[in-house]
PDB file of N, CA and C in Angstrom:
ATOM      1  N   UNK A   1     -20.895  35.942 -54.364  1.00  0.00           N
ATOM      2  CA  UNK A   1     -21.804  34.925 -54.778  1.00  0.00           C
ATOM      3  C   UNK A   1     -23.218  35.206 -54.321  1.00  0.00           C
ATOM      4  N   UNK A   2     -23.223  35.770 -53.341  1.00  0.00           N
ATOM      5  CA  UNK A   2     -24.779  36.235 -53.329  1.00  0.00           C
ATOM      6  C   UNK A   2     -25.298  37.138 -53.998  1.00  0.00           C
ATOM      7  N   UNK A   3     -26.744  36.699 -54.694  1.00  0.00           N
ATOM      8  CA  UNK A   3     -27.720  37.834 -55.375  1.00  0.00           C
ATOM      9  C   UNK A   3     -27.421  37.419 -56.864  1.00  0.00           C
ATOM     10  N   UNK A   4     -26.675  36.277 -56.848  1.00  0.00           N
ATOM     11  CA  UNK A   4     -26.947  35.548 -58.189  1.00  0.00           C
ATOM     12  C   UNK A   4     -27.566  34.774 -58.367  1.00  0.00           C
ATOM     13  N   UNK A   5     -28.495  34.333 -57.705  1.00  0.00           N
ATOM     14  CA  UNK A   5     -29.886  33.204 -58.198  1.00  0.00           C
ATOM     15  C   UNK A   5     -29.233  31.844 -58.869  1.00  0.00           C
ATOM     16  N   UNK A   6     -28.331  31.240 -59.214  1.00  0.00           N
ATOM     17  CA  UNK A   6     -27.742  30.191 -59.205  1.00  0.00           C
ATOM     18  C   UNK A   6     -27.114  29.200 -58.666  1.00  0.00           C
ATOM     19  N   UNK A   7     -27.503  29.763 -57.265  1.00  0.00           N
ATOM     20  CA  UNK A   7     -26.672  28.810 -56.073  1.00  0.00           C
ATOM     21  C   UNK A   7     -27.335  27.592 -56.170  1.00  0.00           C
ATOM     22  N   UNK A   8     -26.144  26.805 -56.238  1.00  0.00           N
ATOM     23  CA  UNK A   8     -26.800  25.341 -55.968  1.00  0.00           C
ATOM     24  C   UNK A   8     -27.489  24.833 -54.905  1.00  0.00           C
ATOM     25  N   UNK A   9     -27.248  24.991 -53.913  1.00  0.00           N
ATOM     26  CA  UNK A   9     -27.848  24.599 -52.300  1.00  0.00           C
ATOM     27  C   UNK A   9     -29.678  25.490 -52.942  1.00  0.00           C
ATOM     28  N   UNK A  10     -30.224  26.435 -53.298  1.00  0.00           N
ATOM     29  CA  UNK A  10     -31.101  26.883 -53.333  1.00  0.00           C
ATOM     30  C   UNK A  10     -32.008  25.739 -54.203  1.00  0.00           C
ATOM     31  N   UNK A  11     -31.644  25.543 -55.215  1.00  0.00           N
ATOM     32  CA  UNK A  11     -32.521  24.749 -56.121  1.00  0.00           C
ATOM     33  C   UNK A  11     -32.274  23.247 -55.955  1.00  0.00           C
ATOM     34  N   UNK A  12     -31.585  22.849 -54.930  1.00  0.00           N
ATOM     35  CA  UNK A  12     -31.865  21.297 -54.653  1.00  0.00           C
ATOM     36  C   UNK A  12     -32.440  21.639 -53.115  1.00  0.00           C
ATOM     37  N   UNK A  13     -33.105  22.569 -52.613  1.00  0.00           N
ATOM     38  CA  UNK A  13     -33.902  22.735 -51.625  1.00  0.00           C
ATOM     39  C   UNK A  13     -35.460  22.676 -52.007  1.00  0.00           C
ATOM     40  N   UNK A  14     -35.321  23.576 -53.210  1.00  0.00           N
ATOM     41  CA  UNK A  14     -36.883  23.792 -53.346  1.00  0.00           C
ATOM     42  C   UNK A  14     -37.186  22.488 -53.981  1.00  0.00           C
ATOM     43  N   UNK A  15     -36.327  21.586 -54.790  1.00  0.00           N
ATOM     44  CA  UNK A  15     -36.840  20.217 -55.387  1.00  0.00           C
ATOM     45  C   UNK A  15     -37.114  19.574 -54.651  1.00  0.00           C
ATOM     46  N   UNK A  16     -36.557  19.835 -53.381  1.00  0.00           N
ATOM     47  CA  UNK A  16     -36.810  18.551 -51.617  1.00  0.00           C
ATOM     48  C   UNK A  16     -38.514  19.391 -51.537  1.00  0.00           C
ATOM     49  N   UNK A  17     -38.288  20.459 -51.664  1.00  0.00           N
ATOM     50  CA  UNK A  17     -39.701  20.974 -50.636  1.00  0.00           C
ATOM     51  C   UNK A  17     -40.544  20.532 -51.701  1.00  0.00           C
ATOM     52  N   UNK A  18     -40.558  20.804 -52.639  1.00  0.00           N
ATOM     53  CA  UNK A  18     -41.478  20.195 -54.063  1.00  0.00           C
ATOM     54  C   UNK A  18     -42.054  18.644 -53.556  1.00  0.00           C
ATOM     55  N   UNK A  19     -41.053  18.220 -53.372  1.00  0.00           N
ATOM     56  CA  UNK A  19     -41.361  16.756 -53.394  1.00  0.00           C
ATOM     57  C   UNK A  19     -41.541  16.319 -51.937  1.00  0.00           C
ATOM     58  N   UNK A  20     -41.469  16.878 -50.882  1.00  0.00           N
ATOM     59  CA  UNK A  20     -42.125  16.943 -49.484  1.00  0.00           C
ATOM     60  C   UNK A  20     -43.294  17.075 -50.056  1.00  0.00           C
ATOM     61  N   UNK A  21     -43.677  18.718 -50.484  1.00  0.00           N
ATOM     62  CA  UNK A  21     -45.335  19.001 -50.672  1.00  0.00           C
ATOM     63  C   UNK A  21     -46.093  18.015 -52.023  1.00  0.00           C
ATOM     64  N   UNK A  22     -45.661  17.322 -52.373  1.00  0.00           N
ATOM     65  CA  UNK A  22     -46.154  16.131 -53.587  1.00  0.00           C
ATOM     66  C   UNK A  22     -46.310  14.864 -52.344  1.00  0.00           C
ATOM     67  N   UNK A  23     -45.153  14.573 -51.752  1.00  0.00           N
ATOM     68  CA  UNK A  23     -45.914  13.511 -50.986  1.00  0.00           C
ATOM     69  C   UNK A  23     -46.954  14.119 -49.736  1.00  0.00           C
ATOM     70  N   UNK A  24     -46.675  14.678 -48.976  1.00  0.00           N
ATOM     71  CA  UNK A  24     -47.353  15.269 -48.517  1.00  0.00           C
ATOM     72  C   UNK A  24     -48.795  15.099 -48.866  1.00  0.00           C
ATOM     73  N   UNK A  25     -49.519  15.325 -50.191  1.00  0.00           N
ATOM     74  CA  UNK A  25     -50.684  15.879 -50.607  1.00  0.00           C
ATOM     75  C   UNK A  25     -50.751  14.532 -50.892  1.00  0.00           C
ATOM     76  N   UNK A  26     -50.150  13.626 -51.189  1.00  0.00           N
ATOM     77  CA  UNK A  26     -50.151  11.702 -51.418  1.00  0.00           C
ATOM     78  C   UNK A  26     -51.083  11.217 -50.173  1.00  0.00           C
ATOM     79  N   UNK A  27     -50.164  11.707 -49.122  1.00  0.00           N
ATOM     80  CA  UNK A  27     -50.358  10.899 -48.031  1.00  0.00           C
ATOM     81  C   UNK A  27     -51.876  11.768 -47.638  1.00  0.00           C
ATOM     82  N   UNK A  28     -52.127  12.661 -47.629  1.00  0.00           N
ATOM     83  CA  UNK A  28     -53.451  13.779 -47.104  1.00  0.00           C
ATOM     84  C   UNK A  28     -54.758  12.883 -47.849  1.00  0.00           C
ATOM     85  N   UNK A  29     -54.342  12.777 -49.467  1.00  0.00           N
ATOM     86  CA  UNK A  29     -55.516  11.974 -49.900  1.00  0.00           C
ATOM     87  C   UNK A  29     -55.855  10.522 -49.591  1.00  0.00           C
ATOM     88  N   UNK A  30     -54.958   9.607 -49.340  1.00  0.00           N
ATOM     89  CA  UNK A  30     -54.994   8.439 -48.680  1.00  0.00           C
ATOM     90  C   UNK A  30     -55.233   8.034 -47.408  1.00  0.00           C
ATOM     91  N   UNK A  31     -55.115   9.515 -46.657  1.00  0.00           N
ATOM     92  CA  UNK A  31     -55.767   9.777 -45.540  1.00  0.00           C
ATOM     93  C   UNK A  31     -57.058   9.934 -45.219  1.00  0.00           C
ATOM     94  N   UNK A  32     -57.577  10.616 -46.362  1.00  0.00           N
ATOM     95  CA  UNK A  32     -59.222  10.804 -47.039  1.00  0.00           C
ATOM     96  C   UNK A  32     -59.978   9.905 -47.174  1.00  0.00           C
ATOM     97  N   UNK A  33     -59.265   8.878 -47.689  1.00  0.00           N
ATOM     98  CA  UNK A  33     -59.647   7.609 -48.427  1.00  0.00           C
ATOM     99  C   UNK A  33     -59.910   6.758 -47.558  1.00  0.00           C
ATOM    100  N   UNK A  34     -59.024   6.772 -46.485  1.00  0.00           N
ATOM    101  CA  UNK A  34     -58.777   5.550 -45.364  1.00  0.00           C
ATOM    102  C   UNK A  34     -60.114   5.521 -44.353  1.00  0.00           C
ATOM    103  N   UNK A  35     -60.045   7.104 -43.873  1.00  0.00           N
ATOM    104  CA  UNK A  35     -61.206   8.108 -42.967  1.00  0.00           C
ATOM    105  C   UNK A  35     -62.410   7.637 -43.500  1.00  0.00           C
ATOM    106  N   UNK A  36     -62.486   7.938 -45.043  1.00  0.00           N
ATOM    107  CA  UNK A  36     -64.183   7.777 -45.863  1.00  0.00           C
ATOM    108  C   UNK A  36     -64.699   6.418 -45.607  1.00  0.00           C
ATOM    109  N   UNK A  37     -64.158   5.035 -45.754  1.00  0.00           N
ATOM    110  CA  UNK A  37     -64.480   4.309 -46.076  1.00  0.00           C
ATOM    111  C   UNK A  37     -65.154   4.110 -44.560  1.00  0.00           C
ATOM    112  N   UNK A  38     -64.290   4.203 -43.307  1.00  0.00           N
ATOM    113  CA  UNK A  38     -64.617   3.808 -41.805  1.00  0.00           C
ATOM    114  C   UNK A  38     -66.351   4.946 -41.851  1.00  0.00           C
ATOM    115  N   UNK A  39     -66.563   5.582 -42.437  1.00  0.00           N
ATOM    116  CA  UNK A  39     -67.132   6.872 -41.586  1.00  0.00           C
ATOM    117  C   UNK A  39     -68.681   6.433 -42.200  1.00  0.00           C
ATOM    118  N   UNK A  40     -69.378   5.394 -42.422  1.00  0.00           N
ATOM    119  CA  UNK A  40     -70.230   4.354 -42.915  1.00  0.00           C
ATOM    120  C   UNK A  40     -71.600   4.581 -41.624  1.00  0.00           C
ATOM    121  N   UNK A  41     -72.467   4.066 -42.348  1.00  0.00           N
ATOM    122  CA  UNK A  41     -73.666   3.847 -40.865  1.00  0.00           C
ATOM    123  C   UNK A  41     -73.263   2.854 -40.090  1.00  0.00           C
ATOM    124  N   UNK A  42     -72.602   1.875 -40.544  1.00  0.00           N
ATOM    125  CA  UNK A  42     -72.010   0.986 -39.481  1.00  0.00           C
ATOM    126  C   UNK A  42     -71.059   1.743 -38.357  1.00  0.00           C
ATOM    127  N   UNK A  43     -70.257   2.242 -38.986  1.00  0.00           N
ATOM    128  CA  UNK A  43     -69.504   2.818 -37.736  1.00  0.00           C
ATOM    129  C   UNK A  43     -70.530   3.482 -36.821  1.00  0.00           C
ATOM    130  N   UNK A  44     -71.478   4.577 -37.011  1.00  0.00           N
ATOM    131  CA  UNK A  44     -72.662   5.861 -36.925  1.00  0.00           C
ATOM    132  C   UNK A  44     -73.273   4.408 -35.768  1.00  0.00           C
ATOM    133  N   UNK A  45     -74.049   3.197 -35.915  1.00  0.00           N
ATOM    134  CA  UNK A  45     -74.726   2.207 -35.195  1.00  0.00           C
ATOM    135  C   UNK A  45     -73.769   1.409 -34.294  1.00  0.00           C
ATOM    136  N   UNK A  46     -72.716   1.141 -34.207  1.00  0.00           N
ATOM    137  CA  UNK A  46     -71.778   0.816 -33.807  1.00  0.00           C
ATOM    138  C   UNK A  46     -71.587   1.546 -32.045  1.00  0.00           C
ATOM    139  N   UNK A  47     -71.378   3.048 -32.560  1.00  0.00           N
ATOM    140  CA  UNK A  47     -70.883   4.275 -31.930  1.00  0.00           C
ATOM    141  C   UNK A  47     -72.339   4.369 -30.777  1.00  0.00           C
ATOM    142  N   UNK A  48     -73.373   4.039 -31.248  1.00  0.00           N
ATOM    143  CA  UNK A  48     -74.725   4.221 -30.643  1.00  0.00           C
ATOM    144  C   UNK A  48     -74.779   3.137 -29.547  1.00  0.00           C
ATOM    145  N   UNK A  49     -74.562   1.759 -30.246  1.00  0.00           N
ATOM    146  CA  UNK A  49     -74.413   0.723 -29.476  1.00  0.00           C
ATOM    147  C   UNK A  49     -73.385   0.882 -28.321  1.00  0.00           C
ATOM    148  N   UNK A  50     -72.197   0.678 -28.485  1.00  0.00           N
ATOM    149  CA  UNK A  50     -71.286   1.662 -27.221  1.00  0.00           C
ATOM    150  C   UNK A  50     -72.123   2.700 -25.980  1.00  0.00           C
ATOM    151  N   UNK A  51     -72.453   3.441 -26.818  1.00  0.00           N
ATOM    152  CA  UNK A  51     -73.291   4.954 -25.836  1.00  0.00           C
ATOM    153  C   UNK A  51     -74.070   3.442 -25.506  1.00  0.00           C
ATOM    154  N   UNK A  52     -75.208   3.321 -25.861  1.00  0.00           N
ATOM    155  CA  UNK A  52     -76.239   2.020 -24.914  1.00  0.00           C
ATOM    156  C   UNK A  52     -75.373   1.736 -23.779  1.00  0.00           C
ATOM    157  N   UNK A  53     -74.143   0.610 -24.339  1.00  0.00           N
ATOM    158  CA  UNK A  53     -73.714  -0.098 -23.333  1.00  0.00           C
ATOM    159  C   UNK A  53     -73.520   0.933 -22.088  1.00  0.00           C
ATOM    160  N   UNK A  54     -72.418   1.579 -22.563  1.00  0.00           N
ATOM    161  CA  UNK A  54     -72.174   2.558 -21.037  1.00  0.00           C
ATOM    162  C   UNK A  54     -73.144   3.086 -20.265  1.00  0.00           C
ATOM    163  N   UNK A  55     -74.572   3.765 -20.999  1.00  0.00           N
ATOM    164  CA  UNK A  55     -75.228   4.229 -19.988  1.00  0.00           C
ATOM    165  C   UNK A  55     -76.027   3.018 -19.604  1.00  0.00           C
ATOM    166  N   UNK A  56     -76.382   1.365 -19.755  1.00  0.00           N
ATOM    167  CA  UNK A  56     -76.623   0.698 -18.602  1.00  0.00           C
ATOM    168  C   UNK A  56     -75.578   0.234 -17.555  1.00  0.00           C
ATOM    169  N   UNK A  57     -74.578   0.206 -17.941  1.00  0.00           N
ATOM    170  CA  UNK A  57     -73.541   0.423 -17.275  1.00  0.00           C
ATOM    171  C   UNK A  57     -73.658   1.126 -16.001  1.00  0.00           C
ATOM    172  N   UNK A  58     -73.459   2.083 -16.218  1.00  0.00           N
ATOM    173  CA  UNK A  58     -73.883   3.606 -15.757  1.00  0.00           C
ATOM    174  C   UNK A  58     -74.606   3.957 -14.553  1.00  0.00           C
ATOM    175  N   UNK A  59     -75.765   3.322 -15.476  1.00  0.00           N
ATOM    176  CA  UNK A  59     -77.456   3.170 -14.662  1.00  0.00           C
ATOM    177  C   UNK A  59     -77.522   2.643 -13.843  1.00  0.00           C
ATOM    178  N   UNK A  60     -77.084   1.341 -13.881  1.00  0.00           N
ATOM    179  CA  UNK A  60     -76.854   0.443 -12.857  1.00  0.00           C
ATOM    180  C   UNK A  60     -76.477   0.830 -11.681  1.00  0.00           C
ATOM    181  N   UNK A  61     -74.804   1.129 -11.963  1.00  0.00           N
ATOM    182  CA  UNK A  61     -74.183   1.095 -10.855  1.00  0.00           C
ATOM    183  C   UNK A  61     -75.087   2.508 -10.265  1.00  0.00           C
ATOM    184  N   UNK A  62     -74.942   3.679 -10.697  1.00  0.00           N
ATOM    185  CA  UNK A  62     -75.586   4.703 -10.163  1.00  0.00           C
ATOM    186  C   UNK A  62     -77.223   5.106  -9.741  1.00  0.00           C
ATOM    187  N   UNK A  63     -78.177   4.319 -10.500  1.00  0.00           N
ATOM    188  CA  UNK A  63     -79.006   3.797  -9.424  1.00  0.00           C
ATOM    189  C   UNK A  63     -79.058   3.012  -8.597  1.00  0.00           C
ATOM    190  N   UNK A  64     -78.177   1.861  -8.414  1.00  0.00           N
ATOM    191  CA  UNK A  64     -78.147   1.254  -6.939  1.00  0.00           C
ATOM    192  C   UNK A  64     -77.862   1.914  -6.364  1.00  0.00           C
ATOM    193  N   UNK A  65     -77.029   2.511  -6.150  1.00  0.00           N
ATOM    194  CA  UNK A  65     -75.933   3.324  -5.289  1.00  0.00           C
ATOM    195  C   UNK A  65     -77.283   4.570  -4.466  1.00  0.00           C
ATOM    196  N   UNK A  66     -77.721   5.230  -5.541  1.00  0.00           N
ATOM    197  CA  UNK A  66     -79.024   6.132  -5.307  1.00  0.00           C
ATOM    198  C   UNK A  66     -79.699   5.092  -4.510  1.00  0.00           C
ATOM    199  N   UNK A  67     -80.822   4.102  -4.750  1.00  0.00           N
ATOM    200  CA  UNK A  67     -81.319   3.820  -3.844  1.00  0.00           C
ATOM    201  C   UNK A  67     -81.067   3.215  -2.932  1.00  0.00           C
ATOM    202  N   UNK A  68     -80.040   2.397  -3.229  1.00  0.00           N
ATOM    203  CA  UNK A  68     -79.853   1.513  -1.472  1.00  0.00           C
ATOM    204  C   UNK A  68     -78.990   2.757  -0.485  1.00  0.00           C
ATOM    205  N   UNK A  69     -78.507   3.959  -0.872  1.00  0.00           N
ATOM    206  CA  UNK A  69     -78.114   4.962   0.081  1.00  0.00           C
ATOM    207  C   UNK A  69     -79.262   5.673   0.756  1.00  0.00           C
ATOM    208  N   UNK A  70     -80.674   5.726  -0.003  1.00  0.00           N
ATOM    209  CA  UNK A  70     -81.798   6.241   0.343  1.00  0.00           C
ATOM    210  C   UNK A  70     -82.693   5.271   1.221  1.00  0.00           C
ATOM    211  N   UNK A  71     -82.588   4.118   1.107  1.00  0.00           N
ATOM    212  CA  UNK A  71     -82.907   2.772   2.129  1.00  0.00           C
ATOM    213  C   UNK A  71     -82.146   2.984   3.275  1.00  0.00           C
ATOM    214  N   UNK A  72     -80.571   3.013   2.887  1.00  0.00           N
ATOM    215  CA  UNK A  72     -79.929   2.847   4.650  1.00  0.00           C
ATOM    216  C   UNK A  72     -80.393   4.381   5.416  1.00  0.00           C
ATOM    217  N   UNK A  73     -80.574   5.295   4.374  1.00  0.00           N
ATOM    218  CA  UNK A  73     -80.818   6.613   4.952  1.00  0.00           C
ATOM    219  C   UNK A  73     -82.206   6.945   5.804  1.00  0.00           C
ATOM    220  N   UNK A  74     -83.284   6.292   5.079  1.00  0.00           N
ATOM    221  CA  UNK A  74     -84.365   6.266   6.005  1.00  0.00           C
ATOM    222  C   UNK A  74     -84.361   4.942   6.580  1.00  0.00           C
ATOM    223  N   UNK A  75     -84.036   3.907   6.230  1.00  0.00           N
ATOM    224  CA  UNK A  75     -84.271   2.747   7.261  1.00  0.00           C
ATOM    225  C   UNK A  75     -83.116   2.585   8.572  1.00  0.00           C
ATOM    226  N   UNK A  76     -82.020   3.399   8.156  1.00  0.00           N
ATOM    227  CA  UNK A  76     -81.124   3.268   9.474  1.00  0.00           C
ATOM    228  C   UNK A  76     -80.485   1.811   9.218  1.00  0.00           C
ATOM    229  N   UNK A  77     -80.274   0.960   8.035  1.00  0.00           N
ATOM    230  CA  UNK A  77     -79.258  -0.174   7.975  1.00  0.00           C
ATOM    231  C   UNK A  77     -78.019  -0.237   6.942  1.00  0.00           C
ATOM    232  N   UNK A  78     -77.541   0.961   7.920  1.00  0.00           N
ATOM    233  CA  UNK A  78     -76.422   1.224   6.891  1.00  0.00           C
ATOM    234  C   UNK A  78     -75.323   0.421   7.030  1.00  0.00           C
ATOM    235  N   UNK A  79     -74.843  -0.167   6.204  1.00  0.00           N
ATOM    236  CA  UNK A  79     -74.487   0.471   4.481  1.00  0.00           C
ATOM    237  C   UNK A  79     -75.379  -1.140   3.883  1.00  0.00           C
ATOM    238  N   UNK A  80     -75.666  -2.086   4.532  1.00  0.00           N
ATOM    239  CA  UNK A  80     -76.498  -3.286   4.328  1.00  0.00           C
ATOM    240  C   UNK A  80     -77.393  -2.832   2.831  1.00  0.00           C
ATOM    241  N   UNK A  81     -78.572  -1.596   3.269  1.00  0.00           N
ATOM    242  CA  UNK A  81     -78.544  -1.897   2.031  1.00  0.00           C
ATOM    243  C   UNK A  81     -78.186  -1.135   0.865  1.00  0.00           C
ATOM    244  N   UNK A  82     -77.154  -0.323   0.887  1.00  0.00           N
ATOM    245  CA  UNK A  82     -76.454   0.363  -0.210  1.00  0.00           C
ATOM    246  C   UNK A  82     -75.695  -1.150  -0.819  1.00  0.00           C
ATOM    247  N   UNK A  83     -75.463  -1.854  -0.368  1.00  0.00           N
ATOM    248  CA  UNK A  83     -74.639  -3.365  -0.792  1.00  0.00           C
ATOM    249  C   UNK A  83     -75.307  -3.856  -1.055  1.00  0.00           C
ATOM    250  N   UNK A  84     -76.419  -4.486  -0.776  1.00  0.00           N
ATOM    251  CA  UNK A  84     -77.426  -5.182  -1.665  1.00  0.00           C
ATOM    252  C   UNK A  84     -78.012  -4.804  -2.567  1.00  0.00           C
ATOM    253  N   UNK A  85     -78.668  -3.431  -3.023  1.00  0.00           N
ATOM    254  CA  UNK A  85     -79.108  -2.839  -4.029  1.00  0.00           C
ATOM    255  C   UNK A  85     -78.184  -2.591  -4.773  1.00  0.00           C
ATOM    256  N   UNK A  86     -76.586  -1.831  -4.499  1.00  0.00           N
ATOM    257  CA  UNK A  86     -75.709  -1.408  -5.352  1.00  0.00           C
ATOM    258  C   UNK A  86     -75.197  -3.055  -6.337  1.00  0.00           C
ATOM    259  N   UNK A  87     -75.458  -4.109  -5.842  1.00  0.00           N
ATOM    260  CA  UNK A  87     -75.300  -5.766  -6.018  1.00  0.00           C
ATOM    261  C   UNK A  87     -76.348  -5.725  -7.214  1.00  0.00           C
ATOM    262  N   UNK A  88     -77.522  -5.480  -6.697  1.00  0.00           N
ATOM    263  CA  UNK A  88     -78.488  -5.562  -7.519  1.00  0.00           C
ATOM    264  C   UNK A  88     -78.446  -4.953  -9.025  1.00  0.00           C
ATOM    265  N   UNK A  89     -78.366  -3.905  -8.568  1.00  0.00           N
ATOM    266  CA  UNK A  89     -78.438  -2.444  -9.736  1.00  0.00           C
ATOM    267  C   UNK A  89     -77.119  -3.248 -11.039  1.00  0.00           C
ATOM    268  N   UNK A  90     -75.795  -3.663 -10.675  1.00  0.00           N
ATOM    269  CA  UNK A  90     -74.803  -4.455 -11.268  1.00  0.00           C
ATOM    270  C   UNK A  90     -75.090  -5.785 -12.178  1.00  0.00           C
ATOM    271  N   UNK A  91     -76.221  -6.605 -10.766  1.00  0.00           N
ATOM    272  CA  UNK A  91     -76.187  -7.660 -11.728  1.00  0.00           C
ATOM    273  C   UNK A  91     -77.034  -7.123 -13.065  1.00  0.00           C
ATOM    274  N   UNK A  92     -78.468  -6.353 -12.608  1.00  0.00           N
ATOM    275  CA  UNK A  92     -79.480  -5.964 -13.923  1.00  0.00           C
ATOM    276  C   UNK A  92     -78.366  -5.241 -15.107  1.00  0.00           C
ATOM    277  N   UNK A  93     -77.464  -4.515 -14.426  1.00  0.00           N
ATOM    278  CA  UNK A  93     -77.089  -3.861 -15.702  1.00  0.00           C
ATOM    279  C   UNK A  93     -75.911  -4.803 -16.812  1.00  0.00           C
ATOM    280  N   UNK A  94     -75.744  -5.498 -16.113  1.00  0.00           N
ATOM    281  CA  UNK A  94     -74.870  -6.593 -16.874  1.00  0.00           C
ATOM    282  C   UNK A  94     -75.851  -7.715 -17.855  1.00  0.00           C
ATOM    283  N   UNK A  95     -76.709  -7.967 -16.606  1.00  0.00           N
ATOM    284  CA  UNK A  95     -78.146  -8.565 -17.628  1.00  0.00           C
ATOM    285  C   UNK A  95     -78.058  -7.963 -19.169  1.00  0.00           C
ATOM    286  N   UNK A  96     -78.812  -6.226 -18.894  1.00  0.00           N
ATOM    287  CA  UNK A  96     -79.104  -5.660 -19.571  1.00  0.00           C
ATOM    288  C   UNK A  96     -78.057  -5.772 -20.808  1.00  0.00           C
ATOM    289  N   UNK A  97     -76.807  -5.972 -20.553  1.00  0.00           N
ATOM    290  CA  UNK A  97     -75.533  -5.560 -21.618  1.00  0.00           C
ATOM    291  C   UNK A  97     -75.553  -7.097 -22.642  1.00  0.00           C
ATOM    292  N   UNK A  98     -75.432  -8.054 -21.509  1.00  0.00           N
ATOM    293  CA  UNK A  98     -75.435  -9.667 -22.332  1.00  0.00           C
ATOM    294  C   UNK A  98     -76.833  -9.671 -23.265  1.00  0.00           C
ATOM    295  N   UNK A  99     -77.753  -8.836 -23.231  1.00  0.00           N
ATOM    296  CA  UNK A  99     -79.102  -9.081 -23.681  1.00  0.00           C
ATOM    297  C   UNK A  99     -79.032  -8.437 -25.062  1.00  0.00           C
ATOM    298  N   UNK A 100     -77.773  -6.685 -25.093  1.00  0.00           N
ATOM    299  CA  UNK A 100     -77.958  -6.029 -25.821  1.00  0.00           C
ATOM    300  C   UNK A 100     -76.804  -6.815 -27.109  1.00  0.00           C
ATOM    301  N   UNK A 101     -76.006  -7.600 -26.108  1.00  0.00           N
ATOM    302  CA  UNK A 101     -74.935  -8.326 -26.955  1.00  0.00           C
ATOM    303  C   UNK A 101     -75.408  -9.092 -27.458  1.00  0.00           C
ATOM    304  N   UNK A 102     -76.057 -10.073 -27.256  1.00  0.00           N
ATOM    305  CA  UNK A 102     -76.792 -11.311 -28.074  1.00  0.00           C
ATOM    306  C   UNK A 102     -78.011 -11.057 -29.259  1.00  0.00           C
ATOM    307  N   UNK A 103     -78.302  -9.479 -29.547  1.00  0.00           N
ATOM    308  CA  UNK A 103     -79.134  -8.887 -30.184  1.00  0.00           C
ATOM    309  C   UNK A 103     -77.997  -9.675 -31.939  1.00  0.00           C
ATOM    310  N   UNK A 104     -78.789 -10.550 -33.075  1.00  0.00           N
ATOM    311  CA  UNK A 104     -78.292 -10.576 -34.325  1.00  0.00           C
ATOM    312  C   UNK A 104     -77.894  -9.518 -34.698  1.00  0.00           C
ATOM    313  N   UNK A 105     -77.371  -8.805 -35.646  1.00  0.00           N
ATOM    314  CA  UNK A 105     -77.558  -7.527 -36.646  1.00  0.00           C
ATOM    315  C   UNK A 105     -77.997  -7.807 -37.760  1.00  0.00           C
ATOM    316  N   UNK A 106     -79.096  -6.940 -38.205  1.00  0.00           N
ATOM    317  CA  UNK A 106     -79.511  -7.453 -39.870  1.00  0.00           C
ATOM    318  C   UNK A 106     -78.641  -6.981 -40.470  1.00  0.00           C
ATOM    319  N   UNK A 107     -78.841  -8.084 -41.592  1.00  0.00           N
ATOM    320  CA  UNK A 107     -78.121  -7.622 -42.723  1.00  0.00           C
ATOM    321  C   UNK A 107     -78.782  -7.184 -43.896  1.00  0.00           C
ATOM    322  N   UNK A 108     -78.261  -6.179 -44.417  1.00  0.00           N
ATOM    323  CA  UNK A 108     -78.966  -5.331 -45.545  1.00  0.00           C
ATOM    324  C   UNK A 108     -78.753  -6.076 -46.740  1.00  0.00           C
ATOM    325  N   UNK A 109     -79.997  -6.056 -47.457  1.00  0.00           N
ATOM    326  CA  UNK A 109     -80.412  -7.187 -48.563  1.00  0.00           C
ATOM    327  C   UNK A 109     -79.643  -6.467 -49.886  1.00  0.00           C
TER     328      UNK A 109
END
């Protein structure tokens, strides 16, 4: 039976793989479709807004930290004021975030 090209098991394989690679190429374009619609300037302003938030975030905590370590370092009141500035640096950057949150968004006419 082999080397006769009529085996049954052969040609209800390739109709599975046929129809794997048909859905397959279904699901790839609806995948396209799904991707395109998200991939907008909204998402692009969105993605920007995020980056903002984190680096006051960021800023905050890591310039307090910078200067009130440079206060206790030359003033000798350590860690007093790495805690009060690192306090500080937190509340501004949270400021900063509620300020960037309460910003409207226009809407395009």
């Amino acid at each position: 039976m082999t080397g006769n090209g009529s085996d049954p098991e052969l040609g209800s394989e390739d109709s599975r793989l046929v129809s794997l690679e048909e859905r397959l190429d279904r699901a790839e374009a609806a995948e396209a479709r799904r991707t395109a619609v998200n991939a907008g300037p909204e998402t692009d302003a969105n993605y920007k807004l995020g980056n903002r938030v984190l680096a006051e975030l960021l800023g905050g905590i890591g310039g307090g930290a910078l200067v009130g370590w440079t206060i206790d370092h030359f003033a000798g009141t350590a860690p007093w004021g790495l805690l009060v500035v690192l306090f500080l640096g937190i509340v501004v950057a949270f400021r900063n975030i509620f300020r960037i949150a309460n910003v409207r968004p226009t809407k395009p006419d």
